[in-house]
N, C-alpha and C. Protein backbone atom coordinates (compact mmCIF):
# COMPACT_ATOMS: atom_id res chain seq x y z
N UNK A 1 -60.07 116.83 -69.10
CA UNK A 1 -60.50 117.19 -67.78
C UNK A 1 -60.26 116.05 -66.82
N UNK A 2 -60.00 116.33 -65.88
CA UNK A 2 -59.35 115.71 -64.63
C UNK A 2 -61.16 114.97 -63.74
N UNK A 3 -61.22 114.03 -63.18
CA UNK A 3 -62.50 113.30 -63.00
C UNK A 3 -61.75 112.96 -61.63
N UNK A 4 -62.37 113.29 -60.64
CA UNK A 4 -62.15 112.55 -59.55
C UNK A 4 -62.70 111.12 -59.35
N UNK A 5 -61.77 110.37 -59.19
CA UNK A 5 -62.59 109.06 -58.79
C UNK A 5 -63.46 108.90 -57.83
N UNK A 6 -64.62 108.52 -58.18
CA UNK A 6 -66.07 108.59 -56.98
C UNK A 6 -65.67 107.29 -55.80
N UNK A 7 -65.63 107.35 -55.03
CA UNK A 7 -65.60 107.06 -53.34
C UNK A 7 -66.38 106.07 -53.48
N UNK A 8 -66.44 104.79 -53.20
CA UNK A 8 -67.73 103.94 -52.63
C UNK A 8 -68.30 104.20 -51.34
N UNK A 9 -69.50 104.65 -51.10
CA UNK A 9 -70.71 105.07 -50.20
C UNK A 9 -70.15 103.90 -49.07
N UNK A 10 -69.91 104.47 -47.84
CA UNK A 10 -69.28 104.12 -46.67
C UNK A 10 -70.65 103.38 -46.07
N UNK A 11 -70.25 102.29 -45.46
CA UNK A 11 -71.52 101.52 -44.89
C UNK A 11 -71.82 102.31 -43.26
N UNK A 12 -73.22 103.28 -43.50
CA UNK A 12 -73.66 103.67 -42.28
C UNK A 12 -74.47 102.42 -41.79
N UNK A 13 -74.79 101.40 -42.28
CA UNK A 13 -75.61 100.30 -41.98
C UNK A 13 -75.31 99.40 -40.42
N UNK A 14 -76.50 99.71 -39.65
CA UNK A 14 -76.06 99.13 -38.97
C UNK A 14 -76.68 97.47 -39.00
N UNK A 15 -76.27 96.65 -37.72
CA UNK A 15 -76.07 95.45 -38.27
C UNK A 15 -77.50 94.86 -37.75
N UNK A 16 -78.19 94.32 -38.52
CA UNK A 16 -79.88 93.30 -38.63
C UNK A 16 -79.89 93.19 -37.25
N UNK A 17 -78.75 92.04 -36.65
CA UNK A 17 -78.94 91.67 -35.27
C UNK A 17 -78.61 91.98 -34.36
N UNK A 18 -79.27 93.70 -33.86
CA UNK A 18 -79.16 93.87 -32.73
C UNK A 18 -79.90 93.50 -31.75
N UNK A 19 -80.02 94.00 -30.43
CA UNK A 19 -80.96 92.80 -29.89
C UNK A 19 -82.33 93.06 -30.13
N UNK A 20 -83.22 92.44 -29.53
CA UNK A 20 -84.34 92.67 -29.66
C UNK A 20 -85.14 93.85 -28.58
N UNK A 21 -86.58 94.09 -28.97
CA UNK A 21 -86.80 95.23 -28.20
C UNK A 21 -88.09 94.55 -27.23
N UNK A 22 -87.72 95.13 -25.89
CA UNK A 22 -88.95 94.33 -25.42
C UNK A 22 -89.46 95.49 -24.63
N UNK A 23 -90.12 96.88 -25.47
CA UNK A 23 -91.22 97.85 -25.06
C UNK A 23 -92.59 97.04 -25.17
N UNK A 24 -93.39 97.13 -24.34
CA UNK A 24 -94.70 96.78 -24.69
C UNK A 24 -95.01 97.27 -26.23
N UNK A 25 -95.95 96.42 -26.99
CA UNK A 25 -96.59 96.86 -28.30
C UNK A 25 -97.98 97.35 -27.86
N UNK A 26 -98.33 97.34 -26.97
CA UNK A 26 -99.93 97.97 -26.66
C UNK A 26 -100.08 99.10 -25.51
N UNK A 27 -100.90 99.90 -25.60
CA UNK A 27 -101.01 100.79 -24.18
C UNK A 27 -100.77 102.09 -25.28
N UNK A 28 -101.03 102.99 -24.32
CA UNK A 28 -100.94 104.84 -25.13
C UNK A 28 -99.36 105.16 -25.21
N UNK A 29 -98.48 104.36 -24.85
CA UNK A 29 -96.91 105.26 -25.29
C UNK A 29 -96.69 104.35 -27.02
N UNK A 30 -97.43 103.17 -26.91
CA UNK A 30 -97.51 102.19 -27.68
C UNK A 30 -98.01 102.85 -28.66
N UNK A 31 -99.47 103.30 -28.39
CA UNK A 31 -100.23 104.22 -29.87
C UNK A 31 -99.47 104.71 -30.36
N UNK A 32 -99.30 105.78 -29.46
CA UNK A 32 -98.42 106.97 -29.90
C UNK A 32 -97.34 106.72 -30.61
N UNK A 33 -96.32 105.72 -30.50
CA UNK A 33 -94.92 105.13 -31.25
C UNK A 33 -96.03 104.81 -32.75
N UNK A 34 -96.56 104.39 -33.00
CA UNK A 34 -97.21 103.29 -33.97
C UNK A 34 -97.86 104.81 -34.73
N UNK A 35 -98.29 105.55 -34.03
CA UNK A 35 -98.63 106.72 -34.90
C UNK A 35 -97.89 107.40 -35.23
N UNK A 36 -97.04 107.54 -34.46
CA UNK A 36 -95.76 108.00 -35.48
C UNK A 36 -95.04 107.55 -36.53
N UNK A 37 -94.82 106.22 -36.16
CA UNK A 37 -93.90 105.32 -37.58
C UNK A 37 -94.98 105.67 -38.57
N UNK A 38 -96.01 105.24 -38.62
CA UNK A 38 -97.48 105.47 -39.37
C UNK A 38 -97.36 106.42 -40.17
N UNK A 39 -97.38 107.49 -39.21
CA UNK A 39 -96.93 108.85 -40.43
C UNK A 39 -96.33 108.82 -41.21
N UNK A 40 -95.12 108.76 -40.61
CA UNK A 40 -94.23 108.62 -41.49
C UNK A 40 -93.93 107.84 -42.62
N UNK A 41 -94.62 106.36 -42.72
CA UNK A 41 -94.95 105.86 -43.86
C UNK A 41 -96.02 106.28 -44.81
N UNK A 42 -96.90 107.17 -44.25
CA UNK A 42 -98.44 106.80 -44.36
C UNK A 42 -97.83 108.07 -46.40
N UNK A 43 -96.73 107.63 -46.94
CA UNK A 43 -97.27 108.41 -48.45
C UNK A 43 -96.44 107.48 -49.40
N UNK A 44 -96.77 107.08 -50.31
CA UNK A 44 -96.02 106.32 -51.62
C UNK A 44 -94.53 106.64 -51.67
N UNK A 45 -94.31 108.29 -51.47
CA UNK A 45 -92.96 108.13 -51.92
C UNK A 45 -91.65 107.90 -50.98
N UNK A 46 -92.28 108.02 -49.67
CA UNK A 46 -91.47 107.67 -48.20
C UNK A 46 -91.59 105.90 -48.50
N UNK A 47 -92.24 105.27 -49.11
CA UNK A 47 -92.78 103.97 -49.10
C UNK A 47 -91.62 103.27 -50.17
N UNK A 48 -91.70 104.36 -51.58
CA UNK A 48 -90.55 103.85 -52.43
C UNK A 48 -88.97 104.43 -51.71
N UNK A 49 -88.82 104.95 -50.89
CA UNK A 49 -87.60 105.41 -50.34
C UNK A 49 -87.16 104.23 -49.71
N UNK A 50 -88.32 104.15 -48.55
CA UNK A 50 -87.70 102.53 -48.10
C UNK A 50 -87.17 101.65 -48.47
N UNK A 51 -88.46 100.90 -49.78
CA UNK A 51 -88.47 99.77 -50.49
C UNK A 51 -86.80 100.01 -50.98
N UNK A 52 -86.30 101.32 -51.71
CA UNK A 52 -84.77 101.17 -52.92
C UNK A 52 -83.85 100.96 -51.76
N UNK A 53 -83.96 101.66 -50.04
CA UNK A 53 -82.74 101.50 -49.38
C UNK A 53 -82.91 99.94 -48.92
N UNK A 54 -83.81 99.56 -49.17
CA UNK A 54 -83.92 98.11 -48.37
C UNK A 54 -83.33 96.85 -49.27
N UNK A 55 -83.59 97.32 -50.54
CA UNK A 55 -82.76 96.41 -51.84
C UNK A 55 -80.90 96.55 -51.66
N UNK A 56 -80.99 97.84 -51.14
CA UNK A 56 -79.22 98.06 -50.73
C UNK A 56 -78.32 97.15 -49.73
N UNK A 57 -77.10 96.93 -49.77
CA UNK A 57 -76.32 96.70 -49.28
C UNK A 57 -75.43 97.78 -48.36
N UNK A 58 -75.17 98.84 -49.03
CA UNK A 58 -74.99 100.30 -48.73
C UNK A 58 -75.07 101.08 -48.31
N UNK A 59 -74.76 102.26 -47.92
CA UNK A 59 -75.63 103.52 -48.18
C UNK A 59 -75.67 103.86 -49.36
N UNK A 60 -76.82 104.95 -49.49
CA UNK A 60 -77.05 105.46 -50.77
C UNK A 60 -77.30 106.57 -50.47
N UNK A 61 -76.67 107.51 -51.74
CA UNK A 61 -76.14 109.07 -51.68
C UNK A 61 -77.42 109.35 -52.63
N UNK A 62 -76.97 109.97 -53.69
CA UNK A 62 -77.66 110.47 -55.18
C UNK A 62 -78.38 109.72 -55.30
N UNK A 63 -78.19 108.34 -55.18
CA UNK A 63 -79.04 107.73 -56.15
C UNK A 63 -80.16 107.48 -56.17
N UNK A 64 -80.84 107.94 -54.44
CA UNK A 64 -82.66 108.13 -54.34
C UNK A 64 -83.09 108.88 -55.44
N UNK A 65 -82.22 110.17 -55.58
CA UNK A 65 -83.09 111.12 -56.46
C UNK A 65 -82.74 110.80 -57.90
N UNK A 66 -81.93 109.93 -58.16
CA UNK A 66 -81.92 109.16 -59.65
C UNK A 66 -83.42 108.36 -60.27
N UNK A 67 -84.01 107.86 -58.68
CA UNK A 67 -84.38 106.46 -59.21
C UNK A 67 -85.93 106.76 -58.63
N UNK A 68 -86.16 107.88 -58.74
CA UNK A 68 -88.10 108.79 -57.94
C UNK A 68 -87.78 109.68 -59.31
N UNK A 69 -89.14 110.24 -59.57
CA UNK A 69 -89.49 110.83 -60.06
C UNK A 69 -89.90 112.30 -59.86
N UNK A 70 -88.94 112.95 -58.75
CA UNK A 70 -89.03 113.66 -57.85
C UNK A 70 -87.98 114.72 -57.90
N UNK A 71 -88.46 115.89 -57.83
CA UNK A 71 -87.20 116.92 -57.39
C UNK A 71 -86.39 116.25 -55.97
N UNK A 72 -84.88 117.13 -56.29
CA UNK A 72 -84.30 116.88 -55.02
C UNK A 72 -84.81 117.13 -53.56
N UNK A 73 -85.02 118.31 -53.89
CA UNK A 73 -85.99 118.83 -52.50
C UNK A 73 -86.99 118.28 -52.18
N UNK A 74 -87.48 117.51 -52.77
CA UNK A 74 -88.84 116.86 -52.32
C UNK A 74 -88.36 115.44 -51.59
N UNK A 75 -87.60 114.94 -52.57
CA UNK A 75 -86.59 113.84 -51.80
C UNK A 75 -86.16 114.30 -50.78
N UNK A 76 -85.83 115.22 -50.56
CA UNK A 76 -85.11 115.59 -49.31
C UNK A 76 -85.83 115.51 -48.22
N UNK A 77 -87.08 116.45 -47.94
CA UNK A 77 -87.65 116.69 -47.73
C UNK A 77 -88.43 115.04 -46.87
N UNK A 78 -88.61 114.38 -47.80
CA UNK A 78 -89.46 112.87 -47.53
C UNK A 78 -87.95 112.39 -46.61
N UNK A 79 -86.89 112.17 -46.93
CA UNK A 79 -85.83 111.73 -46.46
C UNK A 79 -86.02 112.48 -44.95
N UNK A 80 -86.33 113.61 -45.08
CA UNK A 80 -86.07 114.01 -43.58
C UNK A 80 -87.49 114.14 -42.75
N UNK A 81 -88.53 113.44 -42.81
CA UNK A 81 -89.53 112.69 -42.16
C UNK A 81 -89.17 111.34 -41.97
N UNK A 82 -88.42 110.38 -42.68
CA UNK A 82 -88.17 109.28 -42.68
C UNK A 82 -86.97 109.33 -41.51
N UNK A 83 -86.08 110.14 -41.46
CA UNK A 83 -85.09 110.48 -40.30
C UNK A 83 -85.37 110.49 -39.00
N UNK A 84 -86.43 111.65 -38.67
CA UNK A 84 -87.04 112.19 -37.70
C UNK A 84 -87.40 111.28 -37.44
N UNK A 85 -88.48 109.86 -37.87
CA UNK A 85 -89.37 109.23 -37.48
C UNK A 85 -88.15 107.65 -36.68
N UNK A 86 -86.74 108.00 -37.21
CA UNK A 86 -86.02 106.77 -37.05
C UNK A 86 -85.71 106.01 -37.75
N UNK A 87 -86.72 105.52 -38.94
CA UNK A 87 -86.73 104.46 -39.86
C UNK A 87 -85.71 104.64 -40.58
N UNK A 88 -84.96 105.50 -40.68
CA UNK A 88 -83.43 106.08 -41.71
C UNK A 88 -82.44 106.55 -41.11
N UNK A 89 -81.06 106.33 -41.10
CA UNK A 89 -79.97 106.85 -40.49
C UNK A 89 -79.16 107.49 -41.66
N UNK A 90 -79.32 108.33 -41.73
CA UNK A 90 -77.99 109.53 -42.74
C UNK A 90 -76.92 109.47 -41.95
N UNK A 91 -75.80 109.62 -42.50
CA UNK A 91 -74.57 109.69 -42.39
C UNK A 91 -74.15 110.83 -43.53
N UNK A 92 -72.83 111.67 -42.66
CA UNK A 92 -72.03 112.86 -43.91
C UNK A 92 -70.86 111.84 -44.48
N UNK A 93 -71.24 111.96 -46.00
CA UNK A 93 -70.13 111.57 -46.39
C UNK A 93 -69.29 112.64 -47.50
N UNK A 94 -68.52 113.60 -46.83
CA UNK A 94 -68.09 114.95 -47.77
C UNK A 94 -68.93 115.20 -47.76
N UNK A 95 -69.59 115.83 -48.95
CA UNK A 95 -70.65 117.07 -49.22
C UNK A 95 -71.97 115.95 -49.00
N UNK A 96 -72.00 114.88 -49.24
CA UNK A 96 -73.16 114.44 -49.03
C UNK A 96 -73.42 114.03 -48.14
N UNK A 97 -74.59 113.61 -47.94
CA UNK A 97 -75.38 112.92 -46.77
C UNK A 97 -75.67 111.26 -47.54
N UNK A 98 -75.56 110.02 -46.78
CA UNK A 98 -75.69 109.31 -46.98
C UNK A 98 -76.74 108.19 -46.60
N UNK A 99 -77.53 107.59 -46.74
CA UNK A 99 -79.30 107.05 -46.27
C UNK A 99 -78.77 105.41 -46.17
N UNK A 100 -79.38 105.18 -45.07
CA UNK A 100 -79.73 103.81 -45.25
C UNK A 100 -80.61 103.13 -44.44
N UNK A 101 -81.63 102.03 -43.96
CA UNK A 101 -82.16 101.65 -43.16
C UNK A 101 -81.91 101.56 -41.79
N UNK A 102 -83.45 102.55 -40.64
CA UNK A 102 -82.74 101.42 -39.49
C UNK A 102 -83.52 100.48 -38.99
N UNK A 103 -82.56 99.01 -39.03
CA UNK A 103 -83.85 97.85 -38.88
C UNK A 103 -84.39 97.71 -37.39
N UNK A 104 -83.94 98.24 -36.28
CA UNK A 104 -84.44 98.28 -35.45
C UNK A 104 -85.86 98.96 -35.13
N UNK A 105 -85.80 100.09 -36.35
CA UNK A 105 -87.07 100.71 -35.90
C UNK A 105 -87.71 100.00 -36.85
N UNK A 106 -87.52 99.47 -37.96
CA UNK A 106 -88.15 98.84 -39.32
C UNK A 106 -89.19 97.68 -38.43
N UNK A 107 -88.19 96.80 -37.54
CA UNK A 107 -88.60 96.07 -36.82
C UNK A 107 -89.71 96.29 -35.65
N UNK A 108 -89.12 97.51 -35.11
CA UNK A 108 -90.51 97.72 -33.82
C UNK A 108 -91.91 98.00 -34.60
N UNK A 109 -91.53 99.08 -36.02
CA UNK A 109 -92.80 98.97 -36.41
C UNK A 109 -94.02 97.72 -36.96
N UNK A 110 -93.00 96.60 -37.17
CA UNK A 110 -93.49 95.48 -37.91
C UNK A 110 -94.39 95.01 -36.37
N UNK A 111 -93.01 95.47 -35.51
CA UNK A 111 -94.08 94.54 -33.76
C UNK A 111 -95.20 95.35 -33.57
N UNK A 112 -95.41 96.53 -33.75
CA UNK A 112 -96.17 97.67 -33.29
C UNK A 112 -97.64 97.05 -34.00
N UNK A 113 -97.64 97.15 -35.61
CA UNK A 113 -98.25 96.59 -36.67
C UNK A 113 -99.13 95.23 -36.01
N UNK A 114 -98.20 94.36 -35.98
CA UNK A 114 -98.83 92.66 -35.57
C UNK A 114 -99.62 92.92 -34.39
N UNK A 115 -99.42 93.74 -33.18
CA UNK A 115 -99.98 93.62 -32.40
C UNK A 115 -101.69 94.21 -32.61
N UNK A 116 -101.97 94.89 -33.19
CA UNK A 116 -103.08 95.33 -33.60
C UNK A 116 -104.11 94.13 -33.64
């Protein structure tokens, strides 16, 4: 049988140093941002999604649902709260979709966080 050679996962990553963000961290548009990222972290397995794309260099295809203990759909599912909220940028790569961090929002939430 004929095996297609697998593709290396195309870097949707964008780059650490973009600039910085200078929204206020306090005030009600402020809450409101901070309750949202919030959510969106606020469950273990959105938490281990992060943590494996953040060990990456990459994107990563399959291999979330290799490395959870999780149906696909449920991965999916967490993947696409993690989207919505910003903290993740998918990319199509062929049939798949491809995940990886975005540190800009990774970052506002860390500012959002400190300011408390």
């Amino acid at each position: 049988m004929n095996e297609r050679p697998r593709r290396a996962p195309r870097s949707c990553c964008p780059s650490a140093a973009e600039g910085d963000d200078l929204r206020p961290v306090e005030g009600p548009l402020a809450d409101e941002e901070l309750a949202a990222l919030a959510k969106a972290v606020a469950h273990p397995a959105r938490l281990r999604i992060l943590r494996l794309l953040a060990r990456r260099d990459t994107c990563v295809c399959g291999e979330i649902v290799a490395d959870l203990p999780l149906a696909q759909s449920t991965v999916s599912q967490h993947l696409k709260v993690l989207k919505e909220a910003g903290l993740v940028r998918g990319t199509i790569d062929g049939p798949r979709v491809c995940y990886c961090l975005e540190p800009k929002a990774l970052r506002r939430l860390k500012s959002l966080v400190a300011a408390l």
